[in-house]
Each structure stands twice: as structure tokens, then as C-alpha cells.
N, C-alpha and C. Protein backbone atom coordinates (compact mmCIF):
# COMPACT_ATOMS: atom_id res chain seq x y z
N UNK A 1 0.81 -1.19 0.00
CA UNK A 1 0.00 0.00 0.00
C UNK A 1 0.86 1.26 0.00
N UNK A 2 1.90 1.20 0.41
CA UNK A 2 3.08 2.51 1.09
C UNK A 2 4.12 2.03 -0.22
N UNK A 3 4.25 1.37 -0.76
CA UNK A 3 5.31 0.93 -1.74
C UNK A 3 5.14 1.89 -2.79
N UNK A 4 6.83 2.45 -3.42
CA UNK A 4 6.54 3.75 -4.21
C UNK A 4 6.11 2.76 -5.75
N UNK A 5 5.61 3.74 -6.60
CA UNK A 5 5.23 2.89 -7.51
C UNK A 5 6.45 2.63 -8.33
N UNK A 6 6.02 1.99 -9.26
CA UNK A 6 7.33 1.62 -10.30
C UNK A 6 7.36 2.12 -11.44
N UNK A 7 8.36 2.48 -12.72
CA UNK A 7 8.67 3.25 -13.81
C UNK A 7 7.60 2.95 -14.69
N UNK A 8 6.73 1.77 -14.78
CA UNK A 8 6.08 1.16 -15.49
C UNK A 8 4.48 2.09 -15.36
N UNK A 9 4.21 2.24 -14.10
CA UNK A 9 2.64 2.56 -13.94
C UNK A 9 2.89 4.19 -14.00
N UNK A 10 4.32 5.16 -13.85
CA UNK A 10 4.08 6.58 -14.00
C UNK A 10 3.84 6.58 -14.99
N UNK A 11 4.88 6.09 -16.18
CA UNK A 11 4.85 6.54 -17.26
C UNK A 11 3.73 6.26 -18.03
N UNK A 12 2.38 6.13 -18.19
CA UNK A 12 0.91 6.38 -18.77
C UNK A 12 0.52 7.38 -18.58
N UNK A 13 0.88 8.13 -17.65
CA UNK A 13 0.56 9.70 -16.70
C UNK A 13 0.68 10.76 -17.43
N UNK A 14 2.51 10.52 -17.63
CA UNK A 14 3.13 11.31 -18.78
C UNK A 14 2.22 11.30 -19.91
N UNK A 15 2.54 10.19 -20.52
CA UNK A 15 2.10 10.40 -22.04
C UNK A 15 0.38 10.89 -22.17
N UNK A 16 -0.08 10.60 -21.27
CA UNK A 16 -1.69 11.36 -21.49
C UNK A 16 -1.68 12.94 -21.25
N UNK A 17 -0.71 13.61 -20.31
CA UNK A 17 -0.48 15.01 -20.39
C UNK A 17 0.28 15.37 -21.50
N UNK A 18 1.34 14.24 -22.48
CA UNK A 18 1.54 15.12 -23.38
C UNK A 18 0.50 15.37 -24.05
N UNK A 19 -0.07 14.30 -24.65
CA UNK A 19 -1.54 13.80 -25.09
C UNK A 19 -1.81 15.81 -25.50
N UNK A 20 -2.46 15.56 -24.02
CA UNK A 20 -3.58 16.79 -23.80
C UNK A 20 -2.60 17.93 -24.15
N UNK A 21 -1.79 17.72 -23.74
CA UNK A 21 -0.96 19.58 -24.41
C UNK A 21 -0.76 19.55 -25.92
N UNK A 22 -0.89 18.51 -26.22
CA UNK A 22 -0.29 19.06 -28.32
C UNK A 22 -1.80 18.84 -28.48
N UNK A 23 -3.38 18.47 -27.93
CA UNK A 23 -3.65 18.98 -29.05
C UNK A 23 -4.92 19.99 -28.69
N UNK A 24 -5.29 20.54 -29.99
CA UNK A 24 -5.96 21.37 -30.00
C UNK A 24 -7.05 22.05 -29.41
N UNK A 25 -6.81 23.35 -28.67
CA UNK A 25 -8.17 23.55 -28.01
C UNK A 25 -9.20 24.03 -28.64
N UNK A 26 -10.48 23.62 -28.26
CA UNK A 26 -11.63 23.71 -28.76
C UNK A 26 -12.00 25.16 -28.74
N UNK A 27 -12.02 25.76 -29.65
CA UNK A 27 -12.61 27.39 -29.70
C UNK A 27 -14.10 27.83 -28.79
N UNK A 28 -14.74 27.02 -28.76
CA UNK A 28 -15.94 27.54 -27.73
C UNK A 28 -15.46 27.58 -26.16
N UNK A 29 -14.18 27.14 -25.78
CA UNK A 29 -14.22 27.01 -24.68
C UNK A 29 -13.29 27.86 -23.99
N UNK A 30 -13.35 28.26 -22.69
CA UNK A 30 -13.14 29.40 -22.53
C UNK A 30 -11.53 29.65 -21.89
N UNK A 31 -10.68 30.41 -22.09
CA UNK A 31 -9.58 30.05 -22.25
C UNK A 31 -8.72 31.20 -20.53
N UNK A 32 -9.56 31.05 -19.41
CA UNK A 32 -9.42 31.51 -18.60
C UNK A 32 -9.06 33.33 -18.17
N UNK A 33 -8.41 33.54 -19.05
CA UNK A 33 -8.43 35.15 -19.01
C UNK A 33 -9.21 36.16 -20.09
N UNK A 34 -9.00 37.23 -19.46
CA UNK A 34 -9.58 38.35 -20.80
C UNK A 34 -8.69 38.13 -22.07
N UNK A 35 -9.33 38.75 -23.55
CA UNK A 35 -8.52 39.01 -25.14
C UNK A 35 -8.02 40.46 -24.41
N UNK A 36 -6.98 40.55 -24.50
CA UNK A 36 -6.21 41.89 -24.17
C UNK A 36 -6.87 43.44 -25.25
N UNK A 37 -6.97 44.15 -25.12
CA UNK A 37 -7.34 45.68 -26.38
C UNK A 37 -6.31 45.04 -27.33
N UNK A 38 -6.43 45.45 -28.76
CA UNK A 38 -5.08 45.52 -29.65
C UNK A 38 -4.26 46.47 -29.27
N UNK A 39 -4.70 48.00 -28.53
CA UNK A 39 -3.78 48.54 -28.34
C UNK A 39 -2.68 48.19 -27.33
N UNK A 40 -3.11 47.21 -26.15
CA UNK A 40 -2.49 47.07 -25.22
C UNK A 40 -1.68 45.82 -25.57
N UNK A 41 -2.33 45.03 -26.91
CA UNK A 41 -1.22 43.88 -27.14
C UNK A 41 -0.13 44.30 -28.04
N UNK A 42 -0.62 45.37 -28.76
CA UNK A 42 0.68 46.79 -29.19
C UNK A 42 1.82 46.87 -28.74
N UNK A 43 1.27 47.51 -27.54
CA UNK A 43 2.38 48.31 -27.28
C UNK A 43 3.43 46.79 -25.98
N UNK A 44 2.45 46.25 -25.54
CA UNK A 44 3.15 45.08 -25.14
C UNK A 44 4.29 44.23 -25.93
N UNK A 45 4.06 43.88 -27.43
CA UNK A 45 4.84 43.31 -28.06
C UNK A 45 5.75 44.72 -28.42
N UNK A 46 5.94 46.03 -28.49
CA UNK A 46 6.72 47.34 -28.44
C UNK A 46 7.83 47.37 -27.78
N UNK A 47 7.28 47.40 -26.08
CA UNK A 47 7.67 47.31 -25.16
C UNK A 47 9.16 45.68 -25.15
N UNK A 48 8.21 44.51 -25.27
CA UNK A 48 9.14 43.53 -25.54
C UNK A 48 10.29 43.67 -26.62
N UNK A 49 9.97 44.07 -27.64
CA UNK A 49 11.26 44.04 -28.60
C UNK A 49 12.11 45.41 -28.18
N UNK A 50 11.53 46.71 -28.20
CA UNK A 50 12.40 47.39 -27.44
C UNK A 50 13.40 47.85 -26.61
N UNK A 51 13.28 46.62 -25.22
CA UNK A 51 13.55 46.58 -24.05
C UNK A 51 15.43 46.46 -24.47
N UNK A 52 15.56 47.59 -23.41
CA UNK A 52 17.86 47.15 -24.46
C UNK A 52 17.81 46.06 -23.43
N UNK A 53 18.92 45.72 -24.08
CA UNK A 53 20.07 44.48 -23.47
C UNK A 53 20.72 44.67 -22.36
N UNK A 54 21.73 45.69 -22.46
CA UNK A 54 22.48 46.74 -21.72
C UNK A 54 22.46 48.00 -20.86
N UNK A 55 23.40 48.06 -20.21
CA UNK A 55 22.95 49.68 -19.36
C UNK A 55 23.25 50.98 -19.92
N UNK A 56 23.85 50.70 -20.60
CA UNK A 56 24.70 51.87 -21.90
C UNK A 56 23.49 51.85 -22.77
N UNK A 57 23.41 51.08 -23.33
CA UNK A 57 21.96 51.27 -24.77
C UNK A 57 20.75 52.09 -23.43
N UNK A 58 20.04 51.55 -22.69
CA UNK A 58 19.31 51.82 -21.96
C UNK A 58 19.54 53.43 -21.56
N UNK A 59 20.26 53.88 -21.22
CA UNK A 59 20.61 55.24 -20.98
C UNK A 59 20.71 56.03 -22.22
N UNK A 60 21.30 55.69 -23.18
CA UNK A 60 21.20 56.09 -24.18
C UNK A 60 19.62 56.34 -25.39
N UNK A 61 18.96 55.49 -24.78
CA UNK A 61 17.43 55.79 -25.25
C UNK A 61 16.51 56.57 -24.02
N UNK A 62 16.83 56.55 -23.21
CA UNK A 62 16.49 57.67 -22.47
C UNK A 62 17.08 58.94 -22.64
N UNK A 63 18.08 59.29 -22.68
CA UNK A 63 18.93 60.58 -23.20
C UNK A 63 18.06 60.81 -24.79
N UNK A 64 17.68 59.94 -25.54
CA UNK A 64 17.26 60.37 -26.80
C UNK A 64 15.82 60.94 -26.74
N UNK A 65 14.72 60.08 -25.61
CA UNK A 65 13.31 60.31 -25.38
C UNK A 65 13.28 61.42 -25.11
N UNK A 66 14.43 61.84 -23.55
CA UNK A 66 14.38 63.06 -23.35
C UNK A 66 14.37 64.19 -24.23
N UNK A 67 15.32 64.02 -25.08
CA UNK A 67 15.77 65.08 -26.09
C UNK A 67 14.76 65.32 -27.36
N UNK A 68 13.99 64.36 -27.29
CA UNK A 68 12.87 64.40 -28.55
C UNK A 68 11.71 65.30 -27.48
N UNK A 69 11.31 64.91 -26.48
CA UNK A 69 10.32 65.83 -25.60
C UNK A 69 10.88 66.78 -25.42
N UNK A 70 11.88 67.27 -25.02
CA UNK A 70 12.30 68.30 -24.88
C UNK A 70 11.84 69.65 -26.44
N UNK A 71 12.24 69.08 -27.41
CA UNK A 71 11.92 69.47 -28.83
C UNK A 71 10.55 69.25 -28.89
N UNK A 72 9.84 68.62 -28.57
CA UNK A 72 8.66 68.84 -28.67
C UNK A 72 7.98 69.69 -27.94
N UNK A 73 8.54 70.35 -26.77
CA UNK A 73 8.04 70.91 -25.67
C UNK A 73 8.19 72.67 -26.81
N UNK A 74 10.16 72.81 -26.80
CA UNK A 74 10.22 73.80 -27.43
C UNK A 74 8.96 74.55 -28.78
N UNK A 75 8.48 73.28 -29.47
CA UNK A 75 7.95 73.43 -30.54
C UNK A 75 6.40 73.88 -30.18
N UNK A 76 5.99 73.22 -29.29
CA UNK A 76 4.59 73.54 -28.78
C UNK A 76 4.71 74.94 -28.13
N UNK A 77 5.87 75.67 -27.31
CA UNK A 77 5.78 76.78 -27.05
C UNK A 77 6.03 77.81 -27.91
N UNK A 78 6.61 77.30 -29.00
CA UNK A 78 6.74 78.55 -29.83
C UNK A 78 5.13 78.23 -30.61
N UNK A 79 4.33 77.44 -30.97
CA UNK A 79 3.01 77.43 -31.63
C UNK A 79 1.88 77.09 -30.63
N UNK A 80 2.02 77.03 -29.35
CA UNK A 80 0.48 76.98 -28.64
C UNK A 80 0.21 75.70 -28.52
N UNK A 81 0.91 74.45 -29.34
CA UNK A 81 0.36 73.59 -29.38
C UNK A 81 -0.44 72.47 -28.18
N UNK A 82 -1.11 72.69 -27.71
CA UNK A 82 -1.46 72.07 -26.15
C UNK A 82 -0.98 70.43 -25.48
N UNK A 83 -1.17 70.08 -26.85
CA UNK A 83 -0.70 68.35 -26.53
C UNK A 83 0.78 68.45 -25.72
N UNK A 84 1.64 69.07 -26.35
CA UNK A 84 2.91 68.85 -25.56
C UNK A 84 3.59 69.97 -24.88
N UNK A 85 2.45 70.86 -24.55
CA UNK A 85 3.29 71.78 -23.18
C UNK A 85 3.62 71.41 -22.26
N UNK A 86 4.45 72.32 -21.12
CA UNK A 86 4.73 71.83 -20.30
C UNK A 86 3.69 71.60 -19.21
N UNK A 87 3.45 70.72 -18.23
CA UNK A 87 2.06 70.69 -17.18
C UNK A 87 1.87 71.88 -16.99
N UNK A 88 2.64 72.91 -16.34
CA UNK A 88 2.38 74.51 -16.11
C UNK A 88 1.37 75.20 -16.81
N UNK A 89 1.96 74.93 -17.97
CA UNK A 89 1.16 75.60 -19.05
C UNK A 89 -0.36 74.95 -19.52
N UNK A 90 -0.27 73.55 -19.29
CA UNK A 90 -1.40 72.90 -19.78
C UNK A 90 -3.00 73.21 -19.26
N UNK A 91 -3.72 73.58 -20.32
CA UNK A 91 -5.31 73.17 -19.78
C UNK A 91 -6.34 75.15 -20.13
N UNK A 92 -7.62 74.66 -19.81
CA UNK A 92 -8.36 75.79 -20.57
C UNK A 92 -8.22 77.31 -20.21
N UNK A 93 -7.81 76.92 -18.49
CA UNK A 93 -7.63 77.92 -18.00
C UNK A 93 -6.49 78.82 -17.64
N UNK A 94 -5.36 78.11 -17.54
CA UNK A 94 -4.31 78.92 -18.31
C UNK A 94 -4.35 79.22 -19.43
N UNK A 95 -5.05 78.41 -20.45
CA UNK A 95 -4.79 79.25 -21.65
C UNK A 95 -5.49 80.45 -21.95
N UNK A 96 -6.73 80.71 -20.98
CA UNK A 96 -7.39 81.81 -20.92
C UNK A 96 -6.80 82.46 -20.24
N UNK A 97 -6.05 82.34 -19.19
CA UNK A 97 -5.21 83.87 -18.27
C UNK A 97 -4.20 83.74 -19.50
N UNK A 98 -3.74 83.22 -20.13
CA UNK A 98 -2.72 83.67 -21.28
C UNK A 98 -3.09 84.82 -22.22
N UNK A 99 -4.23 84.01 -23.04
CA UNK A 99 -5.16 85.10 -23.82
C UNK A 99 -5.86 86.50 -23.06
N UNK A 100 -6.21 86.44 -21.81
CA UNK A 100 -6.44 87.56 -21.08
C UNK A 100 -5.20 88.50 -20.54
N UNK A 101 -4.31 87.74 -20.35
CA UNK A 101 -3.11 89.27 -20.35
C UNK A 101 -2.42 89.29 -21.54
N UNK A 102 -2.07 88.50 -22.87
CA UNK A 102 -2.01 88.60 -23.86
C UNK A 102 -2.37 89.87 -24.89
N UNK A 103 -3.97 90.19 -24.40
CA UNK A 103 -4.93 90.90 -24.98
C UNK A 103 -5.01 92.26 -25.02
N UNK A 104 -3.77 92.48 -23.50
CA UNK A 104 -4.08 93.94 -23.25
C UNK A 104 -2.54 94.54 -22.82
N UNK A 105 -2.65 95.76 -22.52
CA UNK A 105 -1.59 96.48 -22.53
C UNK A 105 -1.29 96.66 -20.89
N UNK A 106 0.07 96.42 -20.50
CA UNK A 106 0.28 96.60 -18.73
C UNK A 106 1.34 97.23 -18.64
N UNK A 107 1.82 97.77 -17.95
CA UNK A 107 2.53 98.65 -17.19
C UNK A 107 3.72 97.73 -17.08
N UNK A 108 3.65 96.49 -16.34
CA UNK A 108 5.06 95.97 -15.89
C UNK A 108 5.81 94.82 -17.04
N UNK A 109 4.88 95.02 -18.22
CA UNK A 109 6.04 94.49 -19.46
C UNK A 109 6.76 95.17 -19.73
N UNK A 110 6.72 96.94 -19.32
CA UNK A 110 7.35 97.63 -20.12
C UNK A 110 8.61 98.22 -18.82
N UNK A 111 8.48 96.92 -17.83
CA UNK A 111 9.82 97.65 -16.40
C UNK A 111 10.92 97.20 -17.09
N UNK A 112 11.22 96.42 -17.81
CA UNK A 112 12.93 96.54 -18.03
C UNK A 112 13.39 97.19 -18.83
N UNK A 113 12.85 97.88 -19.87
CA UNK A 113 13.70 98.90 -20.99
C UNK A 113 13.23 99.95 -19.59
N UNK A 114 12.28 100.54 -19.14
CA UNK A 114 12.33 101.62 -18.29
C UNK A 114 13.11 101.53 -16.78
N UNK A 115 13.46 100.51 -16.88
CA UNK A 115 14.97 100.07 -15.37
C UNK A 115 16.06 100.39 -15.47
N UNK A 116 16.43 99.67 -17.62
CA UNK A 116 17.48 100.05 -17.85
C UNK A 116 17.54 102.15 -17.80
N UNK A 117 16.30 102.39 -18.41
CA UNK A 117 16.49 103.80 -18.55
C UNK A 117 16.38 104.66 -17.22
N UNK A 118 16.12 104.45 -16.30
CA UNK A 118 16.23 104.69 -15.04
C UNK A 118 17.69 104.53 -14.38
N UNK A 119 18.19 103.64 -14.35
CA UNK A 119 19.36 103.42 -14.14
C UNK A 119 20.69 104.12 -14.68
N UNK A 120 20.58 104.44 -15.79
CA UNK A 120 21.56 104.88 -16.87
C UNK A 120 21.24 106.39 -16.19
N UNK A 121 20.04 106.90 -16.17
CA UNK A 121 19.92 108.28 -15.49
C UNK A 121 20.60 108.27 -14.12
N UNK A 122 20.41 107.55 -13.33
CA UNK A 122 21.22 107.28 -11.85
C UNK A 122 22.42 107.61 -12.08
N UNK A 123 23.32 107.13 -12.77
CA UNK A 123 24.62 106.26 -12.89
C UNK A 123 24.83 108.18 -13.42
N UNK A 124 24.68 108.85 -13.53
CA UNK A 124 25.18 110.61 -14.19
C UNK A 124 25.27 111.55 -13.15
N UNK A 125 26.29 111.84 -13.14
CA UNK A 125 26.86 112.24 -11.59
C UNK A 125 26.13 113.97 -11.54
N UNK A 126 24.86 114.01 -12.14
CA UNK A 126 24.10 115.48 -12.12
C UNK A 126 23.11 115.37 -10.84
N UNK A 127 23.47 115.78 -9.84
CA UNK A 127 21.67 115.99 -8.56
C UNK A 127 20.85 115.85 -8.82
N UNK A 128 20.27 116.89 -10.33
CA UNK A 128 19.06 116.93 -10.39
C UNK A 128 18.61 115.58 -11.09
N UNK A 129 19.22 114.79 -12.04
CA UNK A 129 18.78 113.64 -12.53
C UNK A 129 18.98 112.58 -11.68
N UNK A 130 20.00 112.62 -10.86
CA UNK A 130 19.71 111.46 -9.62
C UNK A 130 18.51 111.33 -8.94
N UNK A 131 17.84 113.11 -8.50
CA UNK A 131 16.29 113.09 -7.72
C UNK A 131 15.83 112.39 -8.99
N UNK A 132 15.72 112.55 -10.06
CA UNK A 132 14.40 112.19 -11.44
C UNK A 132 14.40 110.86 -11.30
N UNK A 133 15.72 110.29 -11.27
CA UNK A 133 15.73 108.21 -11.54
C UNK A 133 14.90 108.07 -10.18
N UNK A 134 15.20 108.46 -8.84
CA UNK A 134 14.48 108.02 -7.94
C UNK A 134 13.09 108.22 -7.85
N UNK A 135 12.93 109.64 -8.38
CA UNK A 135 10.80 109.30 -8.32
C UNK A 135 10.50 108.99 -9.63
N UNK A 136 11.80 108.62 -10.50
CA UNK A 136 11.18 107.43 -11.56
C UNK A 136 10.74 106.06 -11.35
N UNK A 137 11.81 105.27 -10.44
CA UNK A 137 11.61 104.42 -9.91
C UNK A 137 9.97 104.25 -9.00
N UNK A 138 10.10 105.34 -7.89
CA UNK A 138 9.17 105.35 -7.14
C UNK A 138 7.88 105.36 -8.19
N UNK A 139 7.70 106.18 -8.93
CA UNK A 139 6.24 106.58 -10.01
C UNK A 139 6.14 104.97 -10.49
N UNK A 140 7.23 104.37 -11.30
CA UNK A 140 7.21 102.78 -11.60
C UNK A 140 6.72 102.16 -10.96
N UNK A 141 7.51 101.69 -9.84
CA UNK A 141 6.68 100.97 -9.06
C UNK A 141 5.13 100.68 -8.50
N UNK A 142 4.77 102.13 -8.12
CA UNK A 142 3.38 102.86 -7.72
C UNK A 142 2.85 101.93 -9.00
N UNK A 143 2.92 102.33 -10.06
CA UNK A 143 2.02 102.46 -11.76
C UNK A 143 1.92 100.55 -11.28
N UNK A 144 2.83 99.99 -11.40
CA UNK A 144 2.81 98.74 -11.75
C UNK A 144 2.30 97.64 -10.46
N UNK A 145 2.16 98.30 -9.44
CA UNK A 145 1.60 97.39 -8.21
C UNK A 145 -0.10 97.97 -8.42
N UNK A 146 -0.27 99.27 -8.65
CA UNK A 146 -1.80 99.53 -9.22
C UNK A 146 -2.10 98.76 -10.10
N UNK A 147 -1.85 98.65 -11.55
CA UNK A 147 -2.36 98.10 -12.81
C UNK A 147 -2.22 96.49 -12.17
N UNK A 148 -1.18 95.95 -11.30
CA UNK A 148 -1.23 94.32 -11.30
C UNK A 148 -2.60 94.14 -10.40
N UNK A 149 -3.01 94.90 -9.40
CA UNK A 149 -4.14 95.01 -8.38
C UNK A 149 -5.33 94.50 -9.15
N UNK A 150 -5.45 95.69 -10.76
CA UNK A 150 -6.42 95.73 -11.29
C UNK A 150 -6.76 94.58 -11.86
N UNK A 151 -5.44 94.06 -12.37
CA UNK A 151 -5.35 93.08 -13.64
C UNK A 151 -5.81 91.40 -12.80
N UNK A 152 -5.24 91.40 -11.33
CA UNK A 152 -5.66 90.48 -10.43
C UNK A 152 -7.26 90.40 -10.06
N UNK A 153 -7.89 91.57 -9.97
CA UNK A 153 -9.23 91.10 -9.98
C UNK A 153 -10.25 91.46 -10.91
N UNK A 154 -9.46 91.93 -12.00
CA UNK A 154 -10.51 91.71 -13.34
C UNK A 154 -10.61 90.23 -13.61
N UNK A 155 -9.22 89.83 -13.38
CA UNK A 155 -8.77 88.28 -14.35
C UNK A 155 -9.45 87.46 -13.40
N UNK A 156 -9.48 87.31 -11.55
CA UNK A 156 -10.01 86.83 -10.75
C UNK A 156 -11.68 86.57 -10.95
N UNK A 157 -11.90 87.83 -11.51
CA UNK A 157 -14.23 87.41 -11.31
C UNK A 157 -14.11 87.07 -12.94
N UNK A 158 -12.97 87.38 -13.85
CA UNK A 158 -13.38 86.62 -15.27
C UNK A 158 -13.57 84.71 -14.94
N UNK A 159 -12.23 84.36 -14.48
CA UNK A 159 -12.26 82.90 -14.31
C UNK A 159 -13.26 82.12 -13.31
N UNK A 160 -13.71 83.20 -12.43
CA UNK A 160 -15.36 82.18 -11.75
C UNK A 160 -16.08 82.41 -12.77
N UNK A 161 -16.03 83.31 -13.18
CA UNK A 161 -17.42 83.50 -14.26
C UNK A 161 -17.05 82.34 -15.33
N UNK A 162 -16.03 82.10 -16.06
CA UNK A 162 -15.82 81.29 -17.45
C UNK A 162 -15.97 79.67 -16.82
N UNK A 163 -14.88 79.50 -15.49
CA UNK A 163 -14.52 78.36 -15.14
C UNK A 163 -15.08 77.93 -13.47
N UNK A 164 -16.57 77.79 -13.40
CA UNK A 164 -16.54 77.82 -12.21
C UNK A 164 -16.13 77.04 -11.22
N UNK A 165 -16.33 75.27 -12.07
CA UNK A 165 -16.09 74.15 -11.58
C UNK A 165 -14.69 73.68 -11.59
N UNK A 166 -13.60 74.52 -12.61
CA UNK A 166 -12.25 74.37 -13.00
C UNK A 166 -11.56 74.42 -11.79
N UNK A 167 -10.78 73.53 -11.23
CA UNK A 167 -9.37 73.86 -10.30
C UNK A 167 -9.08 75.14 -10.99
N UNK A 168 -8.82 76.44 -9.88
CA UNK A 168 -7.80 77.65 -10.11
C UNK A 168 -6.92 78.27 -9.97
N UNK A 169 -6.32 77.28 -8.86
CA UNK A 169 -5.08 77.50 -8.01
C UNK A 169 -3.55 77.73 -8.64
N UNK A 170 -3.50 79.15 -8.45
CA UNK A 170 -1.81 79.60 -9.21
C UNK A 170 -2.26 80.81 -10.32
N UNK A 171 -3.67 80.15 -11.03
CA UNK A 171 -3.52 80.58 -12.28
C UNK A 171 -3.57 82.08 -12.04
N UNK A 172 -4.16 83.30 -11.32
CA UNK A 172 -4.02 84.15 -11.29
C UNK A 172 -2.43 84.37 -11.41
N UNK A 173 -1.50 83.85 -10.24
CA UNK A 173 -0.06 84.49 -10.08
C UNK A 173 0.35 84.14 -11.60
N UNK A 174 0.01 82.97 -12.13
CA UNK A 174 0.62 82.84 -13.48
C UNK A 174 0.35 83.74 -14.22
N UNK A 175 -0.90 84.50 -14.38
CA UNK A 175 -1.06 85.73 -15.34
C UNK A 175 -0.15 86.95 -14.74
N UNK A 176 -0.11 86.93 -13.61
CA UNK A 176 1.03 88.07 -13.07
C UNK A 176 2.09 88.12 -13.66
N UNK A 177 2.70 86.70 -13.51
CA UNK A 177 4.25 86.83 -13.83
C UNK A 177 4.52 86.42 -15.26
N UNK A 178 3.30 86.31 -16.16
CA UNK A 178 3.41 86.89 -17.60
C UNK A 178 3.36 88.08 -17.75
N UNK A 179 2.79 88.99 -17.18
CA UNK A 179 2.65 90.44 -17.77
C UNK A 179 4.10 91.07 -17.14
N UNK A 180 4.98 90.51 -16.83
CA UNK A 180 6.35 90.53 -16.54
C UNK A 180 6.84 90.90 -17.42
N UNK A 181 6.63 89.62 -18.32
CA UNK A 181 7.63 89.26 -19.53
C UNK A 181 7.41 90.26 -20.56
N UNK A 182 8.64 90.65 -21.70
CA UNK A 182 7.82 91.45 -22.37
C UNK A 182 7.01 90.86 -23.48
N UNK A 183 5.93 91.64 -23.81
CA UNK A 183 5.43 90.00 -25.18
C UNK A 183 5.68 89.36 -26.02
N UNK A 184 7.06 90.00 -26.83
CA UNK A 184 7.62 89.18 -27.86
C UNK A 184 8.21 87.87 -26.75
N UNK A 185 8.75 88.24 -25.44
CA UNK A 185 9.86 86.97 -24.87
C UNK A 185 9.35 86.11 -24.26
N UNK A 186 7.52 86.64 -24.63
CA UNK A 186 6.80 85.35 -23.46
C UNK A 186 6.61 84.25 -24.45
N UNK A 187 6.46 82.69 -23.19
CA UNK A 187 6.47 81.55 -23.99
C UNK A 187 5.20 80.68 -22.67
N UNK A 188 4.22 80.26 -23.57
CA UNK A 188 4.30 79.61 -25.01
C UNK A 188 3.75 81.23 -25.49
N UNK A 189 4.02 80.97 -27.00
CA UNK A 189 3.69 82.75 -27.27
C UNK A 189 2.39 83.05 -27.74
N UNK A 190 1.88 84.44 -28.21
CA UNK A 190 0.83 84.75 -27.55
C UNK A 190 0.23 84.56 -28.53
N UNK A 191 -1.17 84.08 -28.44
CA UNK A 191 -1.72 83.68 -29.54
C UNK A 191 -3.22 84.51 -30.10
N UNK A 192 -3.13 85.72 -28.94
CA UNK A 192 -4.09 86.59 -29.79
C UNK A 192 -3.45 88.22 -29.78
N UNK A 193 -4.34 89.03 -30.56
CA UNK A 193 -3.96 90.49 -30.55
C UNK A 193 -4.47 90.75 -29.74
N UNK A 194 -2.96 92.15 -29.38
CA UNK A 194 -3.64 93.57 -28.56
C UNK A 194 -5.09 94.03 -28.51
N UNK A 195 -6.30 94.14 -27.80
CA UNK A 195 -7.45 94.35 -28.04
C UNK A 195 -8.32 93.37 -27.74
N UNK A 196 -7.92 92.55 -28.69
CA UNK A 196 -8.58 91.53 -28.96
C UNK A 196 -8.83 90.37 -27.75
N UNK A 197 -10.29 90.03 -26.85
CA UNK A 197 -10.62 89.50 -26.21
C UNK A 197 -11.25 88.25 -25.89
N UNK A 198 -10.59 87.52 -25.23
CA UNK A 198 -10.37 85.92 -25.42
C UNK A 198 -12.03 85.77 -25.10
């Protein structure tokens, strides 16, 4: 009863499991898992032939991915393109505080040619133009913490009004620190006219 068996009675065992593995399964019957999407058996067989060998190849196609997104990033900021901005930039409502300070004319695009020209007046060893750079400066400043005040809660009751249900968090400061820039140097760049209201 306890006696192991002998070579004679396994081997029928075997040959009926090869049996059953070579042959054919019956198509109505159900073959235990899900048919995968084609896209996901895609990119699976992608993924498999892809995969490097090495740690050198491997780094080296990462250094290349990078460098192709990267170019793609550049390319979408110089044309608006939305698919491949950067997250910052992405979505309806930045692109509306874009088009809303885009649209109009501000005071603090125009602080660095008037810093440099402020400065250059400083730097002239005359009294009376030293007082002028300083309540130039001072008048600057004043002009451009007013107009950002304004520009903060025009742009503020535009985006409840357009986006009420939208996450909004940042996007005001982000329209701030575009009207920084001057408009040719802002990126992604601007995609409507002076006047003209998003």
C-alpha cells in the first residue's frame, strides 16, 4: 500500500499530459483570461522588442526620449500647441489667463527697458537727474503694483465667471508673472492680438 510505484505505472501519466498539451483547443471554450485591447497587445509586443540588453543602450534611449520631448516641448511653445506643453502651461484655463493678459496692454512688461532707462539716469553724476531716476523708480513701481491690483481682480471674477467648476489655483499668479515678460519673450507665445478678447 506505502510501496513507491514503479517506472512502469508513471509513465501512462506522462504520455496522457503530453496527449492533452499538443492537441488542440476547442474554440468555444473558454480560455481563462480576458482578449487583451489591440492597443495594449501593441504596445506590449513594443515594449518587448524594445527593451535594451544593456545599461549603456538603456541610458542612451532615455537621453534620446528626453531630447525628442524636450523638442517637442520647445515646438509647442513657440506654436500653442497644447498636446505637448509643459504641465504649467497645460489646460483651458491657463490658456485663458494667457489670452487675457495677452490681450491687453500693462505697465510691468514695459519695467525693463524703463529700469534700464532709469538706471543709466542714476549712474550721471548730475543731482538733479539722480532726484528724477528716484521718483522714476518710485512713479514705476506705484504704476505697476496699481495696474497688477487691477489686472488680479478683473482676471479673478473673469475665471469664476468662465470656469466655475475648473481647479484655479496659481492661475491668477501665473497671469502676473506673464505680464512681466515682455510680449515678444513670453512663452508659449501669444496667440491673440492687442485688443482683442479671449
Amino acid at each position: 500500500m506505502f510501496r513507491s510505484r514503479s517506472k512502469e505505472e508513471k509513465a501512462p501519466t506522462d504520455k496522457v499530459t503530453a496527449d492533452l498539451s499538443k492537441q488542440p483547443r476547442d474554440p468555444e471554450a473558454p480560455k481563462g483570461r480576458p482578449t487583451p485591447k489591440r492597443s495594449e497587445a501593441q504596445t506590449q509586443r513594443r515594449r518587448a522588442a524594445t527593451v535594451p540588453t544593456d545599461r549603456k543602450e538603456a541610458t542612451k534611449r532615455a537621453r534620446e526620449a528626453r531630447r525628442t520631448d524636450l523638442a517637442r516641448q520647445r515646438e509647442a511653445l513657440a506654436s500653442g500647441d497644447e498636446r505637448y506643453l509643459p504641465a504649467r502651461d497645460k489646460g483651458p484655463v491657463r490658456r485663458f489667463v494667457r489670452d487675457f493678459v495677452d490681450s491687453r496692454f500693462s505697465i510691468a512688461e514695459f519695467f525693463l527697458p524703463m529700469a534700464v532707462v532709469i538706471l543709466v539716469l542714476s549712474m550721471i553724476r548730475v543731482p538733479a537727474l539722480q532726484n528724477i531716476s528716484l521718483l522714476l523708480w518710485l512713479g514705476v513701481i506705484v504704476m505697476i503694483v496699481i495696474d497688477s491690483i487691477g489686472i488680479w481682480l478683473r482676471l479673478k471674477k473673469q475665471l469664476n465667471e468662465r470656469f466655475p467648476n475648473e481647479p484655479k489655483r496659481g492661475a491668477v499668479a501665473y497671469g502676473l508673472m506673464r505680464t512681466l515678460q515682455m510680449r515678444r519673450l513670453r512663452l508659449p507665445k501669444p496667440q491673440v492680438k492687442r485688443g482683442e478678447r479671449p
